[in-house]
N, C-alpha and C. Protein backbone atom coordinates (compact mmCIF):
# COMPACT_ATOMS: atom_id res chain seq x y z
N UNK A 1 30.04 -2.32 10.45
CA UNK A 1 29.20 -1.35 9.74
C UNK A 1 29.70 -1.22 8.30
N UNK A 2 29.10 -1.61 7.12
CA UNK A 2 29.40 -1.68 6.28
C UNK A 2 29.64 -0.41 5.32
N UNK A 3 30.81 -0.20 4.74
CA UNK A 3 30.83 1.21 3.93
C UNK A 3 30.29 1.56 2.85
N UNK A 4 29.95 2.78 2.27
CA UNK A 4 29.26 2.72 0.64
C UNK A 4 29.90 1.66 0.21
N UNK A 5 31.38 1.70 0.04
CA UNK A 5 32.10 0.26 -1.64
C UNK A 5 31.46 -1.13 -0.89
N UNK A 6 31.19 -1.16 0.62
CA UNK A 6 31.00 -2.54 0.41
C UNK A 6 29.61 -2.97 0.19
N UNK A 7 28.60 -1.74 0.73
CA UNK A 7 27.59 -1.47 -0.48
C UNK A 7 27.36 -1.68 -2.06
N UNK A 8 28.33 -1.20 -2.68
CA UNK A 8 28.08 -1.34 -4.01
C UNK A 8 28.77 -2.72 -4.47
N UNK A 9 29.81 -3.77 -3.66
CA UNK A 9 29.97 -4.53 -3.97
C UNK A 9 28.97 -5.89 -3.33
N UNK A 10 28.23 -5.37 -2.50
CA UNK A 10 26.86 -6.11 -2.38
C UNK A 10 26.14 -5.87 -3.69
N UNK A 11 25.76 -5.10 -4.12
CA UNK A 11 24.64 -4.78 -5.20
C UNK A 11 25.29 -5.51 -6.86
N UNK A 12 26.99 -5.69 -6.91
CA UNK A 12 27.27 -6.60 -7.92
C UNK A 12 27.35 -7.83 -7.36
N UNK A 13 27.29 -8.34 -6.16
CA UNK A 13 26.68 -9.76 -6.00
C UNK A 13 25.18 -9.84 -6.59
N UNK A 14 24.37 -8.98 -5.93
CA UNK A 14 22.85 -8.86 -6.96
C UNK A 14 23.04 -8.96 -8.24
N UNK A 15 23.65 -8.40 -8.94
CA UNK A 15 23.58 -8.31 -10.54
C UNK A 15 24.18 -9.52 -10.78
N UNK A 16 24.80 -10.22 -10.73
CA UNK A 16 25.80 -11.40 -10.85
C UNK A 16 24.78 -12.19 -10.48
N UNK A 17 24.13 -12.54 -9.15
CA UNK A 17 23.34 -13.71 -9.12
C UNK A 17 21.75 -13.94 -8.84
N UNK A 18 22.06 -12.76 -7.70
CA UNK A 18 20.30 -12.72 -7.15
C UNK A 18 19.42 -12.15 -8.26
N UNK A 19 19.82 -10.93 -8.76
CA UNK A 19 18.92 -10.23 -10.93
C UNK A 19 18.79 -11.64 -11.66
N UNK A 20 19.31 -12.08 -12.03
CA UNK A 20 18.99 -13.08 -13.03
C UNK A 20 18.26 -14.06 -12.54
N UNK A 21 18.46 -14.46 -11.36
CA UNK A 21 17.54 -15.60 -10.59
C UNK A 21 16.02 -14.89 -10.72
N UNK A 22 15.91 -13.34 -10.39
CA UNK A 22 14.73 -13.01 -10.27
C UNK A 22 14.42 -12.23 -11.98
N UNK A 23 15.03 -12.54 -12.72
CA UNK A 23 15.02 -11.97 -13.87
C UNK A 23 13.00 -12.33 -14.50
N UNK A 24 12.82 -12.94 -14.44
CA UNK A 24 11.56 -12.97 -15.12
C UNK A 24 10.65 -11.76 -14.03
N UNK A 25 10.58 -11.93 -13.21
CA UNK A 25 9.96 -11.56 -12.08
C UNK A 25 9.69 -9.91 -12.31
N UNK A 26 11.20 -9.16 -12.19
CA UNK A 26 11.60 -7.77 -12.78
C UNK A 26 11.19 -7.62 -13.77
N UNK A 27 10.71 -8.05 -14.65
CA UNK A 27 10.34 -7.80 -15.98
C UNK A 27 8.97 -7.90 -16.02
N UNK A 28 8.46 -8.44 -14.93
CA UNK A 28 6.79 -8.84 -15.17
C UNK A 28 6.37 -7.14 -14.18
N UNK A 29 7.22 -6.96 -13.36
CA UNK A 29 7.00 -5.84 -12.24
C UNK A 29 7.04 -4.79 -12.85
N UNK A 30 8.37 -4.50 -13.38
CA UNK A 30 8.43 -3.12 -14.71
C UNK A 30 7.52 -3.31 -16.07
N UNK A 31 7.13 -4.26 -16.29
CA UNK A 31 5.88 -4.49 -17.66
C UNK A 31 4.22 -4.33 -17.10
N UNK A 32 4.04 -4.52 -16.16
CA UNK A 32 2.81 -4.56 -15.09
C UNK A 32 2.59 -3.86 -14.09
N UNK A 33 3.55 -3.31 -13.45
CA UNK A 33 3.68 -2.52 -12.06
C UNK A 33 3.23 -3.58 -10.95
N UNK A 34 3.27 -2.74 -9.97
CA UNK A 34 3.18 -3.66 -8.54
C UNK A 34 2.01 -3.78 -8.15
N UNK A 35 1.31 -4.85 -7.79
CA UNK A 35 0.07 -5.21 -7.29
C UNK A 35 0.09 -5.87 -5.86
N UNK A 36 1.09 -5.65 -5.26
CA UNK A 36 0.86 -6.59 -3.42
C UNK A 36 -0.22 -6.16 -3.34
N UNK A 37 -0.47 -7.32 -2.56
CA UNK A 37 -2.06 -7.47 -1.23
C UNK A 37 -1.66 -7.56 -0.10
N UNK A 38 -0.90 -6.97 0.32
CA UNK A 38 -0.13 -6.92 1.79
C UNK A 38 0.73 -6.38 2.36
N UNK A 39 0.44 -4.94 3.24
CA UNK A 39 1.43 -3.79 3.41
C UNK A 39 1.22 -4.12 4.72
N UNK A 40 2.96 -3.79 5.08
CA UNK A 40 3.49 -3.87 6.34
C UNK A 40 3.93 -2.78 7.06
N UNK A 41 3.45 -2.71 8.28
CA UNK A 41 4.07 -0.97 8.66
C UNK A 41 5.00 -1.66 9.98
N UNK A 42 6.36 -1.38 9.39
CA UNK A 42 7.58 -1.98 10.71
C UNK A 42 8.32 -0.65 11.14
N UNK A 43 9.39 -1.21 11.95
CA UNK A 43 10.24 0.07 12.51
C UNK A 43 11.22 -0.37 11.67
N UNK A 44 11.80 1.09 11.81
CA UNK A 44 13.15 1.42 10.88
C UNK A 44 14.51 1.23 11.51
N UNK A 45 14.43 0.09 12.58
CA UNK A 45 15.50 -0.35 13.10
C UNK A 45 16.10 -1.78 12.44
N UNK A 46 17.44 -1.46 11.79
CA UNK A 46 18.18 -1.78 10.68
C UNK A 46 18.16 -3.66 10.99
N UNK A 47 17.81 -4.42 12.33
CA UNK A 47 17.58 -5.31 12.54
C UNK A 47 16.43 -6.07 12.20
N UNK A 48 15.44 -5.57 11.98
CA UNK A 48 14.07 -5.84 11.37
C UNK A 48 13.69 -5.97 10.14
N UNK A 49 14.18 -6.36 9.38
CA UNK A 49 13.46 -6.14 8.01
C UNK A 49 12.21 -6.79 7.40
N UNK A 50 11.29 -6.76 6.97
CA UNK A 50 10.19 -7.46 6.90
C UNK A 50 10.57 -8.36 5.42
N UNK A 51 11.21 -8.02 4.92
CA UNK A 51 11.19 -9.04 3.71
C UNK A 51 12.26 -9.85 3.81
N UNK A 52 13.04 -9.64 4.84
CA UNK A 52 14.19 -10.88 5.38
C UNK A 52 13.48 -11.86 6.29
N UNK A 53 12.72 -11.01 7.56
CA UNK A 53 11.71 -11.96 8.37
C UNK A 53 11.04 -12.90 7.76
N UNK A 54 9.98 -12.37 6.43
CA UNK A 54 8.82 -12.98 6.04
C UNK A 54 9.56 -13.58 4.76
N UNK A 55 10.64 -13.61 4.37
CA UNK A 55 11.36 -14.22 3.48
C UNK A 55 10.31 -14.34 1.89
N UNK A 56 9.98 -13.13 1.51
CA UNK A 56 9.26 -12.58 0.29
C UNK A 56 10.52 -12.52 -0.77
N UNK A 57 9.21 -12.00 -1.82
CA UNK A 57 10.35 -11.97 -3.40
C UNK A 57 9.76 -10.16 -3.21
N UNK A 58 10.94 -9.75 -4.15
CA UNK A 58 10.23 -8.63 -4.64
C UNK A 58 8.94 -8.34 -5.38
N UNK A 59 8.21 -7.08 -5.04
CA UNK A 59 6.61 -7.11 -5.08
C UNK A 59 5.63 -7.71 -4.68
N UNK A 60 5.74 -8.56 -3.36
CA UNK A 60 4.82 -8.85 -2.52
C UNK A 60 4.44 -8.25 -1.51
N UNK A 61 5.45 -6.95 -1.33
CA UNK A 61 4.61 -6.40 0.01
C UNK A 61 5.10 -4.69 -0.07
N UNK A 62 4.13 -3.95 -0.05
CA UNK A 62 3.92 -2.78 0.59
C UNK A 62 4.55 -2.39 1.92
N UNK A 63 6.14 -1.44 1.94
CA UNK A 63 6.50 -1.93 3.40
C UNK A 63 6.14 -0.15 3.44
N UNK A 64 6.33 0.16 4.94
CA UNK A 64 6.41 1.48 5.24
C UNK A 64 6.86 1.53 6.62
N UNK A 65 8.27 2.17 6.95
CA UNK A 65 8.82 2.07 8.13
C UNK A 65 9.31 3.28 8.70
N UNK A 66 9.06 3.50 9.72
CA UNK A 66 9.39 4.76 10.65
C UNK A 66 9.57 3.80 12.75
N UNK A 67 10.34 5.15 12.93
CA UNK A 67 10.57 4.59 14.34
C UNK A 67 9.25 4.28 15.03
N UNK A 68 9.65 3.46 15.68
CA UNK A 68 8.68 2.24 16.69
C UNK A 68 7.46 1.92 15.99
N UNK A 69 7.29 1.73 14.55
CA UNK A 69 6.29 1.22 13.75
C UNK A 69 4.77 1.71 14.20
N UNK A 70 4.95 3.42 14.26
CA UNK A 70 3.96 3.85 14.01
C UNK A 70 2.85 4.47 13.40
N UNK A 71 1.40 4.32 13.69
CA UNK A 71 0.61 4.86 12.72
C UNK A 71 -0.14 5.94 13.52
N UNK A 72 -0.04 7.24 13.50
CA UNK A 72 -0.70 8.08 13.68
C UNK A 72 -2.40 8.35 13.47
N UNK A 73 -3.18 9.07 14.15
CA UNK A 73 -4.45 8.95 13.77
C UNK A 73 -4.49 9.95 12.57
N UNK A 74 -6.08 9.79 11.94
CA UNK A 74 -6.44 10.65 10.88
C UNK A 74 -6.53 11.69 11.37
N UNK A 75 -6.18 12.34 10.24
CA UNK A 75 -6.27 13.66 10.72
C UNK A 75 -6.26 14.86 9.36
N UNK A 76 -6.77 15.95 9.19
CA UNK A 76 -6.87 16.61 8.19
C UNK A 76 -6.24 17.84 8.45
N UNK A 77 -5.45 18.11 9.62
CA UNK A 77 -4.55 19.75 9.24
C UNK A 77 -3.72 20.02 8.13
N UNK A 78 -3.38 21.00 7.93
CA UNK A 78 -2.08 20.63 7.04
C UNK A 78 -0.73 20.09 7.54
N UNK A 79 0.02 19.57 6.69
CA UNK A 79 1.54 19.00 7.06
C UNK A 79 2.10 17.91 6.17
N UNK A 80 3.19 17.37 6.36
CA UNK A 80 3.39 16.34 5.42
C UNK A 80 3.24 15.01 6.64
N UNK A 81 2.30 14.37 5.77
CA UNK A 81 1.76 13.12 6.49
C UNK A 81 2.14 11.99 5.94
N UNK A 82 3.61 11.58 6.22
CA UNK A 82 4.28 10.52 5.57
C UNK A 82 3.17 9.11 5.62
N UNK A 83 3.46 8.65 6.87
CA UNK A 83 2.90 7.44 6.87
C UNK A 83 1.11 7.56 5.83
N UNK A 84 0.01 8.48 6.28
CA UNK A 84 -0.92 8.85 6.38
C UNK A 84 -0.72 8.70 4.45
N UNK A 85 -0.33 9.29 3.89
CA UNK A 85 -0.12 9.43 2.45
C UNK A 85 0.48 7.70 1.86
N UNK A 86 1.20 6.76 2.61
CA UNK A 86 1.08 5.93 2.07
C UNK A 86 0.06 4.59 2.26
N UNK A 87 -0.57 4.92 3.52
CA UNK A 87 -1.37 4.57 4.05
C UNK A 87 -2.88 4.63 2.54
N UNK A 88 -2.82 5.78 2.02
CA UNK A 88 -4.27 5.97 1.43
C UNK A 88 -3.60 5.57 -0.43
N UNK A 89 -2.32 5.69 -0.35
CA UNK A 89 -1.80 4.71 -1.57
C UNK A 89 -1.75 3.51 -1.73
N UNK A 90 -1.51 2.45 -0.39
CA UNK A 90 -2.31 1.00 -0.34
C UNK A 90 -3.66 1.08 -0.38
N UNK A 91 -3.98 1.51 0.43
CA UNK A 91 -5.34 1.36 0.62
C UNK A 91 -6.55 1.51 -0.74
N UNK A 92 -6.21 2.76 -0.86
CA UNK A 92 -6.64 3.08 -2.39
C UNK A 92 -6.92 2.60 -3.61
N UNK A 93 -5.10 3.14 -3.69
CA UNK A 93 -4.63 2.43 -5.05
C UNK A 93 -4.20 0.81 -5.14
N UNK A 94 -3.66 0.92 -4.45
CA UNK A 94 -3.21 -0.81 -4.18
C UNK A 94 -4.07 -1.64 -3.75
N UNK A 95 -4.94 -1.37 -3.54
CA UNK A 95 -6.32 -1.80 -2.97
C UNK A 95 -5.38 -3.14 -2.06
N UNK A 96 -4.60 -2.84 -1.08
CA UNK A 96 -3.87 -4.17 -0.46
C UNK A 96 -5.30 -4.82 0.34
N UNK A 97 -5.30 -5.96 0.65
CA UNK A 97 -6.13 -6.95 1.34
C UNK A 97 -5.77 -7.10 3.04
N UNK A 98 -4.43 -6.71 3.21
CA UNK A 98 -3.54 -6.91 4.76
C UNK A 98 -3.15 -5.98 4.96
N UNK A 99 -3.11 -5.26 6.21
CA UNK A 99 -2.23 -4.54 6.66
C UNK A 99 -1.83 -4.93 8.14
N UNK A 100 -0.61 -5.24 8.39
CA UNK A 100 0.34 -5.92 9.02
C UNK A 100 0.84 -4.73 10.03
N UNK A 101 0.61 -4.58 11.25
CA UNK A 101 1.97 -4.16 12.27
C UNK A 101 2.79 -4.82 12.68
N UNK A 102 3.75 -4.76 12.78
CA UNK A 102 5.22 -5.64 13.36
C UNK A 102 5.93 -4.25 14.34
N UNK A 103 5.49 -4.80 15.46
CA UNK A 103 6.94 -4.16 16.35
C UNK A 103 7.71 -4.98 16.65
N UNK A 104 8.58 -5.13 17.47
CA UNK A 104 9.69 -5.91 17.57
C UNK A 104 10.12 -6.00 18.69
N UNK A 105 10.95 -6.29 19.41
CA UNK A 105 12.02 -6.45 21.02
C UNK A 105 13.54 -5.52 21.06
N UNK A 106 13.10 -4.66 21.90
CA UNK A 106 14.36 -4.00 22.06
C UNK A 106 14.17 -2.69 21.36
N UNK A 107 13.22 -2.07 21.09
CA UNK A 107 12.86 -1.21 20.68
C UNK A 107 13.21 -0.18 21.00
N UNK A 108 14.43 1.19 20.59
CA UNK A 108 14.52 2.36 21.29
C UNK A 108 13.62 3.54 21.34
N UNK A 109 12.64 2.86 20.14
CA UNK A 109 11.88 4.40 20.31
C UNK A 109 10.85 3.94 21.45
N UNK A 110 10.19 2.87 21.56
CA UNK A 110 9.14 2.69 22.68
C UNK A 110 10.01 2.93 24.06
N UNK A 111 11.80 2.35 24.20
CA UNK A 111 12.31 2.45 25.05
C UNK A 111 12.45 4.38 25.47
N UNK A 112 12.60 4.88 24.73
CA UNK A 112 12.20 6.31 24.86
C UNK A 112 10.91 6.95 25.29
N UNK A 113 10.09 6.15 24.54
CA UNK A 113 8.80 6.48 24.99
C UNK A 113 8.83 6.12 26.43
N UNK A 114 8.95 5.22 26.53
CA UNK A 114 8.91 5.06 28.04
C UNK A 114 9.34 5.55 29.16
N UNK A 115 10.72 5.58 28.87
CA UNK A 115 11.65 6.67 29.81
C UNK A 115 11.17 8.28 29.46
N UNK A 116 10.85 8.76 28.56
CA UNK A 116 11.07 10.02 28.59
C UNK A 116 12.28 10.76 28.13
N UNK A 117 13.40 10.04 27.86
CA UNK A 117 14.59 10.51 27.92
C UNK A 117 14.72 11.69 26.71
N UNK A 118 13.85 11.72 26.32
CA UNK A 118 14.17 12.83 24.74
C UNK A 118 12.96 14.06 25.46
N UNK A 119 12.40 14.08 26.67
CA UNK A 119 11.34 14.84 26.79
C UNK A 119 12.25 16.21 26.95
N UNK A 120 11.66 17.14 25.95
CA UNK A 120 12.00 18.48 26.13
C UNK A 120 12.71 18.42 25.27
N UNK A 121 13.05 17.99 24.35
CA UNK A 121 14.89 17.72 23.45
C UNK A 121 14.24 18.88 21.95
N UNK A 122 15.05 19.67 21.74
CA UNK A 122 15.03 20.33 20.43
C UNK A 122 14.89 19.73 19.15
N UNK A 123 14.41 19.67 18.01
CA UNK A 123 14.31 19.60 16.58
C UNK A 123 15.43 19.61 16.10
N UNK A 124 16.30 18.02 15.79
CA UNK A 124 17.11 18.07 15.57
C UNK A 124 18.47 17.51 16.42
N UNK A 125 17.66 17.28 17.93
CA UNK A 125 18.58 17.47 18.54
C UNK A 125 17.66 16.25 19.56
N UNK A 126 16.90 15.36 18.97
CA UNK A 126 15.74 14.56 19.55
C UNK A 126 14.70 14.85 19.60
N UNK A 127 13.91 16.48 19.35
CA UNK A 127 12.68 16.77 19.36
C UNK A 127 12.07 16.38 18.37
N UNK A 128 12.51 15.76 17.44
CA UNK A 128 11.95 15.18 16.01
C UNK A 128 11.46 13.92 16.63
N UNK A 129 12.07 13.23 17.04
CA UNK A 129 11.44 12.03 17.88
C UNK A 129 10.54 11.73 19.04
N UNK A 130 10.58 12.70 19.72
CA UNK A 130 10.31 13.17 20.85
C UNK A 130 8.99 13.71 20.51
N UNK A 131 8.47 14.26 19.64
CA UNK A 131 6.90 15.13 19.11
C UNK A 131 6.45 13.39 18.59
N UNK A 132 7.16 12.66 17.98
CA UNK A 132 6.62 11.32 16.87
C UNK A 132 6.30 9.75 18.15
N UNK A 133 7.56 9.98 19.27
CA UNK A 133 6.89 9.02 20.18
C UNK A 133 5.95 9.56 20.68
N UNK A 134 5.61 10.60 21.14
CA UNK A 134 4.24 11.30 21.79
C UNK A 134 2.94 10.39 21.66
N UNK A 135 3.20 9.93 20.07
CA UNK A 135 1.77 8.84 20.03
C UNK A 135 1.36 8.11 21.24
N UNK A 136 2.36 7.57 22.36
CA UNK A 136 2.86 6.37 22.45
C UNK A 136 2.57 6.67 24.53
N UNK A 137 2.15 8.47 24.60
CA UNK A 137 1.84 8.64 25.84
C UNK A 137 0.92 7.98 26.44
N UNK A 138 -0.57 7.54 26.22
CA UNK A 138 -1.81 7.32 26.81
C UNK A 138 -1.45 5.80 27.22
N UNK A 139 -0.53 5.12 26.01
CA UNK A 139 -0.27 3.64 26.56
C UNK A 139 0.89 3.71 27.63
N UNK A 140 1.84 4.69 27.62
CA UNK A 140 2.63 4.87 28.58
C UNK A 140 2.04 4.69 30.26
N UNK A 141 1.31 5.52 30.35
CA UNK A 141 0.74 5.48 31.79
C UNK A 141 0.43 4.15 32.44
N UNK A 142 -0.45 3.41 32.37
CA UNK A 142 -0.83 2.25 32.83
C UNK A 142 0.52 1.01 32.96
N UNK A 143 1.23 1.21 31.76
CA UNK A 143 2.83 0.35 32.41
C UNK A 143 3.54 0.55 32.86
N UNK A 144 3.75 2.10 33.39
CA UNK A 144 4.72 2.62 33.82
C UNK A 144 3.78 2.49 35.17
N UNK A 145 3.17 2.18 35.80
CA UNK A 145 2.40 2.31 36.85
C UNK A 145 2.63 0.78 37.18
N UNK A 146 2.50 -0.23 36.51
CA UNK A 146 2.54 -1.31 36.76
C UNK A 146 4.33 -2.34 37.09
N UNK A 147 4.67 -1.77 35.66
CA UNK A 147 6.06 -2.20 35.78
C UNK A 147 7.45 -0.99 36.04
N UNK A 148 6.41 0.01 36.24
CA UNK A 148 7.90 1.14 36.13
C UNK A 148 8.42 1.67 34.35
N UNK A 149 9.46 2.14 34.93
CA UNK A 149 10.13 2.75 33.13
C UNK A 149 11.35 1.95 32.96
N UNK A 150 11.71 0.95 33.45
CA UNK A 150 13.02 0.58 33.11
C UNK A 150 12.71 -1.52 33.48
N UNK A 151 13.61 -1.71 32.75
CA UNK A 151 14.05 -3.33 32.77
C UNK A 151 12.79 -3.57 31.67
N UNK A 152 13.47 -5.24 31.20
CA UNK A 152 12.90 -5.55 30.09
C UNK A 152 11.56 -5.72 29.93
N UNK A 153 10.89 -6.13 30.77
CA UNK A 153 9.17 -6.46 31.21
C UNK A 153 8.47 -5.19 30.80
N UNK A 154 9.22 -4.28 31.18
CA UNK A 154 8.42 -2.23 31.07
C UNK A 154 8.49 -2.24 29.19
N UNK A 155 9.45 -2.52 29.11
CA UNK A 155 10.10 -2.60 27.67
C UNK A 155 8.81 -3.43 27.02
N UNK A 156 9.12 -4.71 27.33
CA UNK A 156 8.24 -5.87 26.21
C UNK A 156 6.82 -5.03 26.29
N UNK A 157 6.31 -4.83 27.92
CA UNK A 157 5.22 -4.07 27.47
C UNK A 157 4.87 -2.72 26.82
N UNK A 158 5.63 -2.11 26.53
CA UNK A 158 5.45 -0.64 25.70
C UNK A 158 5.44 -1.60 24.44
N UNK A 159 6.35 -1.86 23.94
CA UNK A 159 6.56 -2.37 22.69
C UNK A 159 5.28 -3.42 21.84
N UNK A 160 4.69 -4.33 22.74
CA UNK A 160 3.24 -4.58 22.38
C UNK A 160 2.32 -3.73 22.16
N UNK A 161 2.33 -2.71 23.60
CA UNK A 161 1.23 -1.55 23.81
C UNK A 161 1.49 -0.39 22.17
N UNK A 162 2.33 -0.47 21.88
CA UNK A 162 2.67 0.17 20.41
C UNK A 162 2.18 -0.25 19.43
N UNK A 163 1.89 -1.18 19.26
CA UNK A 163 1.17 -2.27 18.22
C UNK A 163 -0.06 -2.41 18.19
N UNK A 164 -0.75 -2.12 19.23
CA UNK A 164 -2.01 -2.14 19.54
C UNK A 164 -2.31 -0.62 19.24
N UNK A 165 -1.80 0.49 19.97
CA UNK A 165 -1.76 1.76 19.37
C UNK A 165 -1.97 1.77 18.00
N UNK A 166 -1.27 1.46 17.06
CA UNK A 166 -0.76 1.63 15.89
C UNK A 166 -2.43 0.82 15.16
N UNK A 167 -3.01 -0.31 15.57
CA UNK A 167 -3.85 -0.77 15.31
C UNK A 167 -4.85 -0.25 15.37
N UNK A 168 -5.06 0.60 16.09
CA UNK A 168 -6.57 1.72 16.99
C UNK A 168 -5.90 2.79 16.56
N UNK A 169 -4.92 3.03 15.45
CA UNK A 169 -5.04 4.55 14.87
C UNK A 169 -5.54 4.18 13.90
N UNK A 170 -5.22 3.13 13.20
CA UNK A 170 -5.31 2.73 11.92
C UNK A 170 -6.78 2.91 11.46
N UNK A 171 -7.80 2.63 12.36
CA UNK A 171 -9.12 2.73 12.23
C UNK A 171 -9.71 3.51 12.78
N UNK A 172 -9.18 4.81 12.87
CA UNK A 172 -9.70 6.03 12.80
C UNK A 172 -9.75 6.91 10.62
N UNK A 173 -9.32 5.75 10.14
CA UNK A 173 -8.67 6.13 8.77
C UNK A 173 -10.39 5.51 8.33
N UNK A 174 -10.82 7.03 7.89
CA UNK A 174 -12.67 6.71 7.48
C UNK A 174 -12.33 5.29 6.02
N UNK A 175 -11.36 5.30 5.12
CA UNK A 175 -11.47 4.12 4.15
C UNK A 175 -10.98 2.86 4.83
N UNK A 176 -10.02 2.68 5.71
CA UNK A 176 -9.73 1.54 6.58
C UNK A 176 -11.05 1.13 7.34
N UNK A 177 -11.68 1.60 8.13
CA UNK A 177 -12.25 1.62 8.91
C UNK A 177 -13.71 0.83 8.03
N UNK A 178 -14.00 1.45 6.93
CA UNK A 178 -15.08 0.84 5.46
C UNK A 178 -14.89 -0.54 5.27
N UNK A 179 -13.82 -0.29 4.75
CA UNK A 179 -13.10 -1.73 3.96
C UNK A 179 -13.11 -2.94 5.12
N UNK A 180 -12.56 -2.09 6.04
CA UNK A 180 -12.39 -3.72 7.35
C UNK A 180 -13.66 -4.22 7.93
N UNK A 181 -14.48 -3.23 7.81
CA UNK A 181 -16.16 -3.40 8.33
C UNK A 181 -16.80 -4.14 7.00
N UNK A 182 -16.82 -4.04 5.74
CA UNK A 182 -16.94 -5.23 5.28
C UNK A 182 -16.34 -6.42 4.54
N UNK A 183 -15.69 -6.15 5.42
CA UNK A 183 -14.42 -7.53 4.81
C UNK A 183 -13.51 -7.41 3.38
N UNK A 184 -13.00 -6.42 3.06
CA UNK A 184 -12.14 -6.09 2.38
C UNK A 184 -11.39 -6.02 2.23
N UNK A 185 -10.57 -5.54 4.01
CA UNK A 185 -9.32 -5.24 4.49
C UNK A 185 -9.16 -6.06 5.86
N UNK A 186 -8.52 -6.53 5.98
CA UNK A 186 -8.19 -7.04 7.52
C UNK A 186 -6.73 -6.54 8.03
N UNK A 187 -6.67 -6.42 9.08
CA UNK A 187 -5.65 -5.81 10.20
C UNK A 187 -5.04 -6.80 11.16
N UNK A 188 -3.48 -6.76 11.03
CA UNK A 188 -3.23 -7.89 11.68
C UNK A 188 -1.78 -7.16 13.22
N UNK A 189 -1.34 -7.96 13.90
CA UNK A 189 -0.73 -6.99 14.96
C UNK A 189 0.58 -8.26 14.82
N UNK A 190 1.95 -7.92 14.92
CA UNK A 190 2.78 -8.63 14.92
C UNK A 190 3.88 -8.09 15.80
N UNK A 191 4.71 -9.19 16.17
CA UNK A 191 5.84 -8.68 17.32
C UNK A 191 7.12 -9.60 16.36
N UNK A 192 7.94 -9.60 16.54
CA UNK A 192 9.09 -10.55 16.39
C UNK A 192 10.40 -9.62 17.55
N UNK A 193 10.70 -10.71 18.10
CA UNK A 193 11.10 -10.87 19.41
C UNK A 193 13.04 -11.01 18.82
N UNK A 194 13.43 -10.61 18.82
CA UNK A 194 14.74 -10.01 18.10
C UNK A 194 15.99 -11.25 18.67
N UNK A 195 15.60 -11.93 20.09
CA UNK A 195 16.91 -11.86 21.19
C UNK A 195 16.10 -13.30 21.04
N UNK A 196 14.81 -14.30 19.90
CA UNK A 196 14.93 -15.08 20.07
C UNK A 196 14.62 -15.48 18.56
N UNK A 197 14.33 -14.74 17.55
CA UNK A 197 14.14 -15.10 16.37
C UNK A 197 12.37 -15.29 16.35
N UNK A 198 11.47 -14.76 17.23
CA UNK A 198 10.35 -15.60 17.17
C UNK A 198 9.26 -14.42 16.54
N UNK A 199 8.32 -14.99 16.03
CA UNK A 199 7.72 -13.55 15.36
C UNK A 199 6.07 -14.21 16.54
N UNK A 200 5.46 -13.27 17.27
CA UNK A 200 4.32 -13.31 17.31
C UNK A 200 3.08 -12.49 17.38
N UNK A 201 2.29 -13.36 17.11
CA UNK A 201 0.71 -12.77 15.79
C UNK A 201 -0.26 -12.47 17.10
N UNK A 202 -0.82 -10.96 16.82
CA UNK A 202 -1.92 -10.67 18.31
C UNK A 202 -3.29 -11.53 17.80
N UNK A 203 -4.00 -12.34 18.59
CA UNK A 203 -4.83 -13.62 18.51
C UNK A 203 -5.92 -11.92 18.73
N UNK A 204 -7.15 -12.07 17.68
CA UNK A 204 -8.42 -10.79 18.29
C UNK A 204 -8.81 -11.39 19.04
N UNK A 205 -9.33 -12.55 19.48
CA UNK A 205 -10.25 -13.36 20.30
C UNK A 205 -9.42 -12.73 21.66
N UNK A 206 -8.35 -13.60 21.90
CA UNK A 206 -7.97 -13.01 23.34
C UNK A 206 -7.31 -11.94 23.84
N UNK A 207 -6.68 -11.03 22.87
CA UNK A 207 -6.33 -9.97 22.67
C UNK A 207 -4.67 -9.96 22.89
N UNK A 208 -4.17 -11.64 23.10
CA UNK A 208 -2.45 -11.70 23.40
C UNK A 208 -1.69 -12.33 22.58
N UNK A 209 -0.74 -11.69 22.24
CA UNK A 209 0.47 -11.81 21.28
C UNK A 209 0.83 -13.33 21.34
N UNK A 210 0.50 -14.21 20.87
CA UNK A 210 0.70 -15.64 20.54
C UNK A 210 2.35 -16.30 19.36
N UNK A 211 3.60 -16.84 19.89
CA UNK A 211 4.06 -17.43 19.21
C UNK A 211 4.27 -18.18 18.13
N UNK A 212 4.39 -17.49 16.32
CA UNK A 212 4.03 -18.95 15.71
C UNK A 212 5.12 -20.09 15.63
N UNK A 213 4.96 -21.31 15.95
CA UNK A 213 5.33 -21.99 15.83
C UNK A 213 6.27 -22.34 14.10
């Protein structure tokens, strides 16, 4: 686990080699601002990163990450609507072209979701997580019926079933929902499989998570 200094002596390896390599680049980003066409909504588990996976430069992608890479439906109460607020800043302003889910393998928040293990847990004390997997109940039922709440199979399937969630909130979002109906925006569903390096893409035609080669 790396400490702040070995933090900051990562970030003078950046200045020393990786800044200047990308030196034109930074300068076109701070002279122009950011224009990606392609926001990614991943989990915030420190193994995942989408711009290590998809091996990008800086300013190609719109990331936005929270546990088990979810997207909540629309909704208009009041509150602070993290995802929901950057959601209508791609969309919007960034006018992005992609929006990407990536869940992943080994997932603790779907693994929570599944078990239950945070059910009842205080604010602070797991109820913060515990109100945010909630999304994640309606897909719960049908695998936990099939495979149970435990071993990896219960697992792989929550962790898809999350992705698909996350996909069918997404288009409850009245400008998502515009844009993708006439071809503006497209929606894509992704897994990368942690325990083999493999990333795979949900096929719409058959509706199953396919390997890319």
């Amino acid at each position: 686990m790396p400490e702040f200094s070995q933090l900051l002596e990562g970030y003078r390896r950046f200045r020393e080699h990786g800044y200047p390599q990308q030196r034109a680049r930074f300068d076109r980003l701070a002279a122009e601002g950011q224009s990606p066409k392609l926001m990614i909504i991943g989990c915030s588990d420190s193994r995942v990163d989408p711009a290590q996976i998809f091996d990008v430069d800086p300013g190609e992608i719109f990331v936005v990450r929270n546990v088990a890479a979810l997207v909540p439906p629309f909704e208009t109460s009041p509150g602070l609507h993290g995802v929901s607020a950057a959601l209508e800043f791609a969309v919007q302003v960034l006018r992005v072209r992609q929006i990407v889910v990536m869940g992943h393998g080994m997932c603790g928040g779907c693994r929570a979701a599944l078990t239950q293990e945070l059910h009842g847990a205080r604010p602070g004390e797991g109820g913060f997580i515990a109100d945010w997997i909630h999304l994640l109940d309606e897909a719960r039922a049908p695998i936990a019926a099939m495979h149970g709440t435990e071993g990896r199979e219960a697992e792989r399937a929550m962790e898809l079933a999350g992705v698909r969630v996350s996909l069918d909130n997404l288009r409850t979002f009245p400008c998502i929902r515009e844009k993708e109906a006439n071809g503006e925006l497209k929606l894509r569903g992704t897994f990368f499989a942690i325990s083999e390096g493999v990333l795979h893409v949900l096929n719409d035609d058959t509706g199953d998570f396919e390997p890319v080669s």
